[in-house]
Protein backbone atom coordinates (compact mmCIF):
# COMPACT_ATOMS: atom_id res chain seq x y z
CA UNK A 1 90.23 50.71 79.97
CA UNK A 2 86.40 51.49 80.67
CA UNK A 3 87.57 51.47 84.30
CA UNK A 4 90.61 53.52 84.30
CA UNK A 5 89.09 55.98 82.07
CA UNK A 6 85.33 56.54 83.43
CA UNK A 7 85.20 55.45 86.84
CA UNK A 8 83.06 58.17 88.65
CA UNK A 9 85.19 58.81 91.07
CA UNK A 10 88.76 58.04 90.14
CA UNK A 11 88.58 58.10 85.95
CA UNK A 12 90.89 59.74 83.84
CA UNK A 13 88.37 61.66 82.30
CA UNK A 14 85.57 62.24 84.99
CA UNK A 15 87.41 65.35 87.33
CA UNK A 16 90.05 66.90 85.32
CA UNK A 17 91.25 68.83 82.09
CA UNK A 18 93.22 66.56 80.00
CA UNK A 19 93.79 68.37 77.06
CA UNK A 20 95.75 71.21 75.78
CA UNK A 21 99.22 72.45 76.47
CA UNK A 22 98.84 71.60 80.14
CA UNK A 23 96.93 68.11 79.54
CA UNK A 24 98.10 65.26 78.26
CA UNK A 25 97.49 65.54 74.36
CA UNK A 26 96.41 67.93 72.12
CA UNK A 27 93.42 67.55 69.52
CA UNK A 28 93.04 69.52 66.35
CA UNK A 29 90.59 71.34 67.04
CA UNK A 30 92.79 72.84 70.31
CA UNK A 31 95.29 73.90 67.61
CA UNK A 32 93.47 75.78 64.87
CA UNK A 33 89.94 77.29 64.23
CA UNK A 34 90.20 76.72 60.63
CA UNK A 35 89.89 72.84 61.70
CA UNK A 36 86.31 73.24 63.29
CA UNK A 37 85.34 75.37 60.49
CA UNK A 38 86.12 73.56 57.83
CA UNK A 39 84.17 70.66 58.97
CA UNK A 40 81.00 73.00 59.86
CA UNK A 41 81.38 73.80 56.00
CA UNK A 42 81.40 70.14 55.10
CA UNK A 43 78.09 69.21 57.19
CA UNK A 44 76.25 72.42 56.00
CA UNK A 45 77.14 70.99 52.84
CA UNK A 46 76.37 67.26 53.11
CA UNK A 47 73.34 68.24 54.52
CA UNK A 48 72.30 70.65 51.73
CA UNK A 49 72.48 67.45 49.62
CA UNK A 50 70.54 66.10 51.42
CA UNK A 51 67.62 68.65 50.81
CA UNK A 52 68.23 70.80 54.06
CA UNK A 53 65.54 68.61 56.34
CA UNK A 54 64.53 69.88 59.76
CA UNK A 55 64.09 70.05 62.66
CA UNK A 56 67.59 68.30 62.76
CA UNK A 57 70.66 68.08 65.59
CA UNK A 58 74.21 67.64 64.83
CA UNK A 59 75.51 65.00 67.77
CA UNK A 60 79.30 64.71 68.91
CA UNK A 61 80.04 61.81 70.52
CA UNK A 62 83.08 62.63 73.03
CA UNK A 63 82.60 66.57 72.59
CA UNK A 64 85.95 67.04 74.85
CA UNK A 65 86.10 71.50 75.59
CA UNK A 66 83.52 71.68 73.16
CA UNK A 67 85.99 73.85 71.08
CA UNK A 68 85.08 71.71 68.08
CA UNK A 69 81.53 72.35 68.56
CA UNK A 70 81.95 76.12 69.27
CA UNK A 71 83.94 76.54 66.13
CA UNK A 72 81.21 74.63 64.27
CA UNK A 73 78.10 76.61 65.93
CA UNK A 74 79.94 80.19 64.32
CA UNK A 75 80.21 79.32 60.92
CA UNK A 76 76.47 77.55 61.33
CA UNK A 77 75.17 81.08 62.59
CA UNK A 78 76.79 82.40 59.57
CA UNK A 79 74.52 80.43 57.08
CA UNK A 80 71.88 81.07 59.55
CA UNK A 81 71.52 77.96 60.95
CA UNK A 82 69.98 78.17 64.41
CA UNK A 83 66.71 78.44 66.33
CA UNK A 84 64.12 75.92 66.94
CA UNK A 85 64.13 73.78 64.04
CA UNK A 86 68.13 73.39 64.71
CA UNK A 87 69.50 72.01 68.19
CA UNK A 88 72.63 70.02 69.65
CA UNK A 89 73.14 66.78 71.69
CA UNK A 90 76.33 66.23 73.01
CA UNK A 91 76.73 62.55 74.56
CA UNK A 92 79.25 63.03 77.40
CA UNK A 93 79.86 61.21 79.98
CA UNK A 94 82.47 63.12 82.29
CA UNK A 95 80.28 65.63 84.70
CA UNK A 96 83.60 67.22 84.54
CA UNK A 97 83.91 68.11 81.22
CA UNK A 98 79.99 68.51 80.50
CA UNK A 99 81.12 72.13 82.72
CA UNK A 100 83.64 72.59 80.72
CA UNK A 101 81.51 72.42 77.49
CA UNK A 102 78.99 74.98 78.84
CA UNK A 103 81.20 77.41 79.69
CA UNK A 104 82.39 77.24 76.05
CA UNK A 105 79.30 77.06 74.46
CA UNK A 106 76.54 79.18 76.48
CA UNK A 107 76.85 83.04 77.59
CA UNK A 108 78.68 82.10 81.40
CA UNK A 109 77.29 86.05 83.12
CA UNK A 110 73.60 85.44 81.60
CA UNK A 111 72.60 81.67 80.73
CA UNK A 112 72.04 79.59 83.35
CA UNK A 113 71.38 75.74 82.62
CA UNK A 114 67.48 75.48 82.66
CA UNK A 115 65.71 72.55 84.14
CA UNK A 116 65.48 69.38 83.03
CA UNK A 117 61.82 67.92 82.67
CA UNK A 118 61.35 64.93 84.57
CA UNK A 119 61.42 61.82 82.77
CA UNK A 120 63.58 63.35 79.90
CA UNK A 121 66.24 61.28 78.16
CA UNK A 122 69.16 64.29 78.80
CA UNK A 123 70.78 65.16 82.06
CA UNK A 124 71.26 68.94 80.88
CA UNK A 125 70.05 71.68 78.95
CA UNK A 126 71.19 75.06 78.19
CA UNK A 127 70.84 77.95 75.45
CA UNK A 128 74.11 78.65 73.02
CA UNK A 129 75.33 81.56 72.58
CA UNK A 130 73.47 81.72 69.27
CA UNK A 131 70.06 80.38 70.24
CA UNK A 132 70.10 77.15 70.03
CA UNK A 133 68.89 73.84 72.52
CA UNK A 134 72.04 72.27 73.75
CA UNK A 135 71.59 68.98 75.95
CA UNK A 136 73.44 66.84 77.26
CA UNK A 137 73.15 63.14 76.61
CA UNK A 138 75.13 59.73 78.74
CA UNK A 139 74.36 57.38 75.18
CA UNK A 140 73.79 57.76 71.87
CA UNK A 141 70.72 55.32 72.20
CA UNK A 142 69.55 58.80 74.66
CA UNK A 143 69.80 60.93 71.31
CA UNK A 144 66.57 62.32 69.93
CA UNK A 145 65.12 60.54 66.87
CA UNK A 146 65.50 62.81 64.05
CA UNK A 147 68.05 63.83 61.57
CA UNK A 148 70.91 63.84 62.62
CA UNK A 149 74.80 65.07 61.72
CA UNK A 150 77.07 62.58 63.62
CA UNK A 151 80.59 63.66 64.56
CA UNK A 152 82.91 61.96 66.51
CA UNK A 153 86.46 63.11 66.70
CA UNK A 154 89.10 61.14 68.81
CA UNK A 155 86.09 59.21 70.45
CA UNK A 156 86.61 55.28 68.97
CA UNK A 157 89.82 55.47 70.45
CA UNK A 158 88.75 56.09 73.80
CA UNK A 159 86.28 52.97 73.68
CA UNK A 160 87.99 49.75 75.50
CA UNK A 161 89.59 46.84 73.80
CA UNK A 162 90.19 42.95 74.04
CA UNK A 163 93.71 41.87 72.81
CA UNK A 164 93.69 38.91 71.05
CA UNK A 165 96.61 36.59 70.52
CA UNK A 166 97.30 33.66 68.26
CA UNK A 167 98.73 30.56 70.42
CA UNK A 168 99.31 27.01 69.38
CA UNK A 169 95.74 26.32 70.71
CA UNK A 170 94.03 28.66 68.81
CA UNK A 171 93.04 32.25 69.60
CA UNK A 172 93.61 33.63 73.70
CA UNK A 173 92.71 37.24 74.65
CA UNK A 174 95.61 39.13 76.69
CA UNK A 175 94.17 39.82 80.53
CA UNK A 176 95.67 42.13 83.08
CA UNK A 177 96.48 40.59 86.48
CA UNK A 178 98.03 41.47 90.07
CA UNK A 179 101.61 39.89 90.42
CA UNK A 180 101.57 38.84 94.26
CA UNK A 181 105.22 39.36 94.64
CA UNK A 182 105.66 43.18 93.92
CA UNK A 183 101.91 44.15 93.57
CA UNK A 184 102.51 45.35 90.38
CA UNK A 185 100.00 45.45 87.18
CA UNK A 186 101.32 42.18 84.43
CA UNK A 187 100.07 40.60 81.21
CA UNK A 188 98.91 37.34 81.35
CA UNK A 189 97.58 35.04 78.29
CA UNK A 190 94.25 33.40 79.34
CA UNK A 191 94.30 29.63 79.98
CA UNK A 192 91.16 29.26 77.28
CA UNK A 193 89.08 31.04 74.60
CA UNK A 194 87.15 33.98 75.92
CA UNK A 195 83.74 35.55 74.74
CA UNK A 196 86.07 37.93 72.81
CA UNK A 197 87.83 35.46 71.39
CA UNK A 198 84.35 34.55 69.25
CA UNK A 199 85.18 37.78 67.57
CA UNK A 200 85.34 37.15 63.90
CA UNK A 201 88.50 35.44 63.55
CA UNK A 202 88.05 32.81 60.37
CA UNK A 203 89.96 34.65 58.02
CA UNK A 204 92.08 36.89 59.75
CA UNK A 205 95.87 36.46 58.84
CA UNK A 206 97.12 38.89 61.60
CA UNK A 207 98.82 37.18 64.80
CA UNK A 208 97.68 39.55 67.59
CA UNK A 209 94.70 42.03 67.05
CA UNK A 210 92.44 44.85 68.68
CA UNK A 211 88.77 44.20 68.78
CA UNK A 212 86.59 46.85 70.47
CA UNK A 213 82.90 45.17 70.31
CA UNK A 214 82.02 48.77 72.38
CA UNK A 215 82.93 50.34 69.34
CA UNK A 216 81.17 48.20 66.98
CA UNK A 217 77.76 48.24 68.52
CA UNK A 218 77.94 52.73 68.96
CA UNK A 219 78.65 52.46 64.97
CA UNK A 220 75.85 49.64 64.22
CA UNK A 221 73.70 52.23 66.36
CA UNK A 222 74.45 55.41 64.26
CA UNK A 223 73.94 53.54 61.34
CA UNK A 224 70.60 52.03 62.24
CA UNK A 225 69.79 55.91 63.17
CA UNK A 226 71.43 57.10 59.69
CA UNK A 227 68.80 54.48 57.57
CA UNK A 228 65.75 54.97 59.84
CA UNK A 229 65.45 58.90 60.48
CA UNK A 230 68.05 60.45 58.12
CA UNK A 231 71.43 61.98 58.50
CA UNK A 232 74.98 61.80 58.60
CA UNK A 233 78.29 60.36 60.14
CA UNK A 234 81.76 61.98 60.05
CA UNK A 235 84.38 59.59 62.09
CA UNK A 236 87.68 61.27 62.70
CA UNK A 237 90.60 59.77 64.30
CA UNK A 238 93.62 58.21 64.17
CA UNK A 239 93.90 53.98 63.10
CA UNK A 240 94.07 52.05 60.36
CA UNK A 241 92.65 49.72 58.14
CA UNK A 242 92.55 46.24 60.11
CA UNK A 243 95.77 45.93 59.64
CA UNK A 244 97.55 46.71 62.61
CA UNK A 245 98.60 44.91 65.49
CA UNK A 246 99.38 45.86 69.12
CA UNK A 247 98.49 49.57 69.30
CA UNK A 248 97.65 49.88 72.89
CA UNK A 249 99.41 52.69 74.95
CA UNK A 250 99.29 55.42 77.82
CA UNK A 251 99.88 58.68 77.10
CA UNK A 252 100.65 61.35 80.10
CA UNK A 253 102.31 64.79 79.73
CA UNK A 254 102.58 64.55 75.69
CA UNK A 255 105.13 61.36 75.77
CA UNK A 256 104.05 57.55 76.16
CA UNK A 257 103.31 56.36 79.41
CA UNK A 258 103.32 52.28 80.50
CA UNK A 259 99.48 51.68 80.85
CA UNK A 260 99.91 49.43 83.99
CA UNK A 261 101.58 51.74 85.91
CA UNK A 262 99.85 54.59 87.84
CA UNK A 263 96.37 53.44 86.20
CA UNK A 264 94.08 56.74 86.00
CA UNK A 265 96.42 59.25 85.96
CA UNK A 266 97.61 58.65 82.38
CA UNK A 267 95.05 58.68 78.89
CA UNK A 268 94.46 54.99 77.76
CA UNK A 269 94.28 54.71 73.94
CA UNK A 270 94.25 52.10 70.89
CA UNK A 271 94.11 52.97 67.18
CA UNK A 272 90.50 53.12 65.96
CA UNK A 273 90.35 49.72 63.36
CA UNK A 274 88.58 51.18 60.80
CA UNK A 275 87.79 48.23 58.48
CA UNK A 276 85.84 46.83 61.60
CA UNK A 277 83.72 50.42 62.11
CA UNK A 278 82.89 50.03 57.99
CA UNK A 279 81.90 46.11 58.58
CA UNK A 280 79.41 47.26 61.14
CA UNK A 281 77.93 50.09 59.79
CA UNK A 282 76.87 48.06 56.83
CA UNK A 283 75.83 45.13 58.59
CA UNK A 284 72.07 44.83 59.06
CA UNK A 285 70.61 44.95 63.18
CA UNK A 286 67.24 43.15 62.24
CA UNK A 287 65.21 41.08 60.02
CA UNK A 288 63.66 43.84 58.24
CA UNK A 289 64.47 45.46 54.71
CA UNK A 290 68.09 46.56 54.66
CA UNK A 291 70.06 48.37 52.20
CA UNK A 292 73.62 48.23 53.63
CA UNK A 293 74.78 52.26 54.41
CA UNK A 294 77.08 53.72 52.37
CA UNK A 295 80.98 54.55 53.60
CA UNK A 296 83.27 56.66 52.12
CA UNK A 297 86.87 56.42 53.47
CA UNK A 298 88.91 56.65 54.71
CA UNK A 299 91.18 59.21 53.79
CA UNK A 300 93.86 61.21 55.25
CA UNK A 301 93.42 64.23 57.05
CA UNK A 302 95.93 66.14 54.86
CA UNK A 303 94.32 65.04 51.93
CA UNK A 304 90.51 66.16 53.32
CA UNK A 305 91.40 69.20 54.47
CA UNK A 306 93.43 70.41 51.81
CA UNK A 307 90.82 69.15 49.62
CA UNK A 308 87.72 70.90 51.39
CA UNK A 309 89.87 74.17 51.14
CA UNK A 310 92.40 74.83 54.41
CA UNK A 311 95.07 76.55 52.09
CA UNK A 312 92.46 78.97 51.03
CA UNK A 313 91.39 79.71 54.89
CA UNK A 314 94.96 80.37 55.78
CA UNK A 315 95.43 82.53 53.01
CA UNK A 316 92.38 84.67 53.73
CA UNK A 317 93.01 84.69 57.78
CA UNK A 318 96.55 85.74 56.81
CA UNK A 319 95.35 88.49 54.58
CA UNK A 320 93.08 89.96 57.10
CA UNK A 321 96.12 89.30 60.26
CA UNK A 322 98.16 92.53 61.43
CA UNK A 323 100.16 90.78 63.69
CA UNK A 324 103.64 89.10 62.84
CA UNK A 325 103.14 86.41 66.13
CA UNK A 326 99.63 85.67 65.28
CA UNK A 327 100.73 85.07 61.55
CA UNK A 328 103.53 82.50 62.45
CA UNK A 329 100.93 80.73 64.96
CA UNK A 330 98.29 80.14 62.21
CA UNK A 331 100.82 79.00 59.76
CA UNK A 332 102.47 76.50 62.46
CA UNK A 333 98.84 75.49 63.28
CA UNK A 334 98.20 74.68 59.39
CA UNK A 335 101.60 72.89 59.25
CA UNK A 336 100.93 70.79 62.00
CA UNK A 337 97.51 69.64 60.68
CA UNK A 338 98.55 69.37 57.38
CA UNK A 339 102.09 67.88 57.62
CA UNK A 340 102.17 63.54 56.80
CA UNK A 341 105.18 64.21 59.74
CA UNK A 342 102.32 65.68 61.71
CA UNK A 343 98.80 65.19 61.83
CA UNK A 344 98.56 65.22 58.27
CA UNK A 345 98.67 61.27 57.89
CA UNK A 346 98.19 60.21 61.30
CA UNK A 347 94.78 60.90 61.54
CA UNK A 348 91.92 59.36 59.12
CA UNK A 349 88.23 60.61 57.81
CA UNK A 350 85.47 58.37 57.67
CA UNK A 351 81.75 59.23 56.60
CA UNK A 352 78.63 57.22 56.38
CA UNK A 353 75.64 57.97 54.37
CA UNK A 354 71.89 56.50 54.20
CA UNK A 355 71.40 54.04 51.21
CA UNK A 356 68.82 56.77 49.54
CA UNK A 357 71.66 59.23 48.72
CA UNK A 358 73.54 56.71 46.48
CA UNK A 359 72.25 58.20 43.07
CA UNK A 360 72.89 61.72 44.80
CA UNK A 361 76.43 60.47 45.96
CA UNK A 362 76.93 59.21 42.13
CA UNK A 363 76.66 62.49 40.50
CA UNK A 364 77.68 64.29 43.67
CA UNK A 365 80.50 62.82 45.75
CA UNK A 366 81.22 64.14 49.06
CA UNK A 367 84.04 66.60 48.83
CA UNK A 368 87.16 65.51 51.01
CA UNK A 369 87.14 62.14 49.83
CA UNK A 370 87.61 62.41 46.58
């Protein structure tokens, strides 16, 4: 998967525009404005609670066009949230779509990406279009250390998997070889236990499983970053609760694509096992006082949204629209967020708080989740 999908040369991801009508898929943020805004509202809020520190960044993981993050910047500059004590790190590793990001994000006729200082931990710097330090960032370990508002939408998918499988002789993982004959792609079980196979299996009842130990260690780290220097994570995607099975599939053109054929031209994807991102995110990384994180989630987008206040933002972008076409697109846009058929159950909220805001959290719970 890591292969297919950031190779620097031939990756799915590294030299092309793979979302949107003309991609592959379509996020939500690619569908409505009322989704990035709504979550700007949540973080102002979350972070209010949290007794407004600065200087702080809010970090996407995966920022895809950046129309998340450009959504989320306008409603910041509305609470007047901007300038020095405010900046954003993006943590992208696609040179492709790091372009695409600043032409959404900076002025394109005035703003040109200043220099980087040698030595720096970002590959790329540049103003937004309301003041603020934008850089650009290969790892989260790269971020700066300060609080921070986490976001990562419809990244943990992206992040590669081992497929385990239960045989006779315990657990094998699933391996992808070259059949001689035709030269085609093939599953193959492997002969003995792999390094992924020391995954922890004692108790699970499931006969085939996901593990992504990529995944695992970027949550552990935004966690660890969480407890030590403040902040807060929002995970949004689409999975499940460690339940599911064999989730693994291609998508190309909007329908389901066979992942072994035509490697690199099609997205590579697995459902995001949430149960696993909660286990790490609570699990201490050293020897030295711990008080596990706390998780809330998840919950489905329907119910967060609706809860947070999207029927109210359609009603007051309807009340201000004077055209019939742009009417019917933002109710279509609501439906298809909104709707279980849709997007509405599909995808999944997760949010992770430091241990200090438990008594806050008590008398306060963070709206979308409950």
């Amino acid at each position: 998967m890591k292969e297919v999908l950031t190779n620097p040369t031939s990756g799915y991801y590294m030299n092309r525009d793979v979302f949107g009508q003309t991609g592959d898929f379509i996020t939500s943020p690619e569908i409505s404005q009322m989704f990035g805004e709504l979550i700007a509202v949540w973080l102002v809020n979350e972070w209010t609670k949290c007794g407004r520190p600065t200087p702080f960044q809010i970090a996407e993981l995966g920022p895809g066009r950046g129309t998340l993050m450009a959504d989320m910047l306008r409603v910041f500059s509305k609470f007047k949230i901007a300038g020095s004590d405010f900046s954003v790190s993006l943590v992208e590793v696609s040179p492709y779509l790091c372009q695409v990001q600043e032409k959404q994000l900076c002025p394109s006729q005035a703003q040109e990406a200043t220099e980087v200082p040698q030595g720096s931990q970002h590959y790329k710097q540049s103003i937004s279009l309301y003041g603020s330090q934008i850089r650009w960032y290969n790892h989260i370990s790269d971020l700066p250390r300060t609080f921070t508002l986490f976001l990562a939408h419809e990244f943990f998918d992206a992040l590669p998997i081992h497929k385990l499988v239960k045989v006779n002789q315990g657990w094998r993982e699933v391996l992808i070889d070259l059949n001689r004959e035709n030269l085609n792609l093939r599953y193959v079980i492997s002969r003995d236990r792999t390094p992924a196979c020391l995954y922890r299996l004692d108790s699970e009842k499931r006969e085939e499983l996901e593990v992504s130990p990529q995944s695992l260690v970027i949550t552990q780290m935004m966690a660890a970053r969480i407890h030590q220097d403040g902040g807060i994570g929002l995970v949004i995607d689409y999975g499940h609760e460690g339940d599911k099975t064999d989730t693994f599939r291609g998508f190309k053109n909007h329908k389901l694509h066979d992942p072994l054929v035509d490697p690199g031209t099609a997205d590579l994807t697995a459902d995001v096992d949430f149960a696993a991102l909660k286990w790490a995110a609570t699990q201490p990384r050293t020897f030295e006082d711990w008080e596990a994180n706390l998780t809330y989630g998840t919950v489905d987008q329907k119910d967060f949204l609706t809860r947070i206040g999207i029927n109210l933002r359609l009603e007051q972008l309807l009340a201000s629209c004077r055209n019939v076409n742009v009417a019917r697109n933002l109710k279509s846009a609501h439906k298809m967020l909104t709707d279980p058929m849709e997007m509405g159950s599909k995808f999944k909220f997760l949010a992770l708080y430091p241990s200090v805001m438990k008594k806050i959290l008590e008398r306060y719970p963070p709206p979308g989740f409950v």
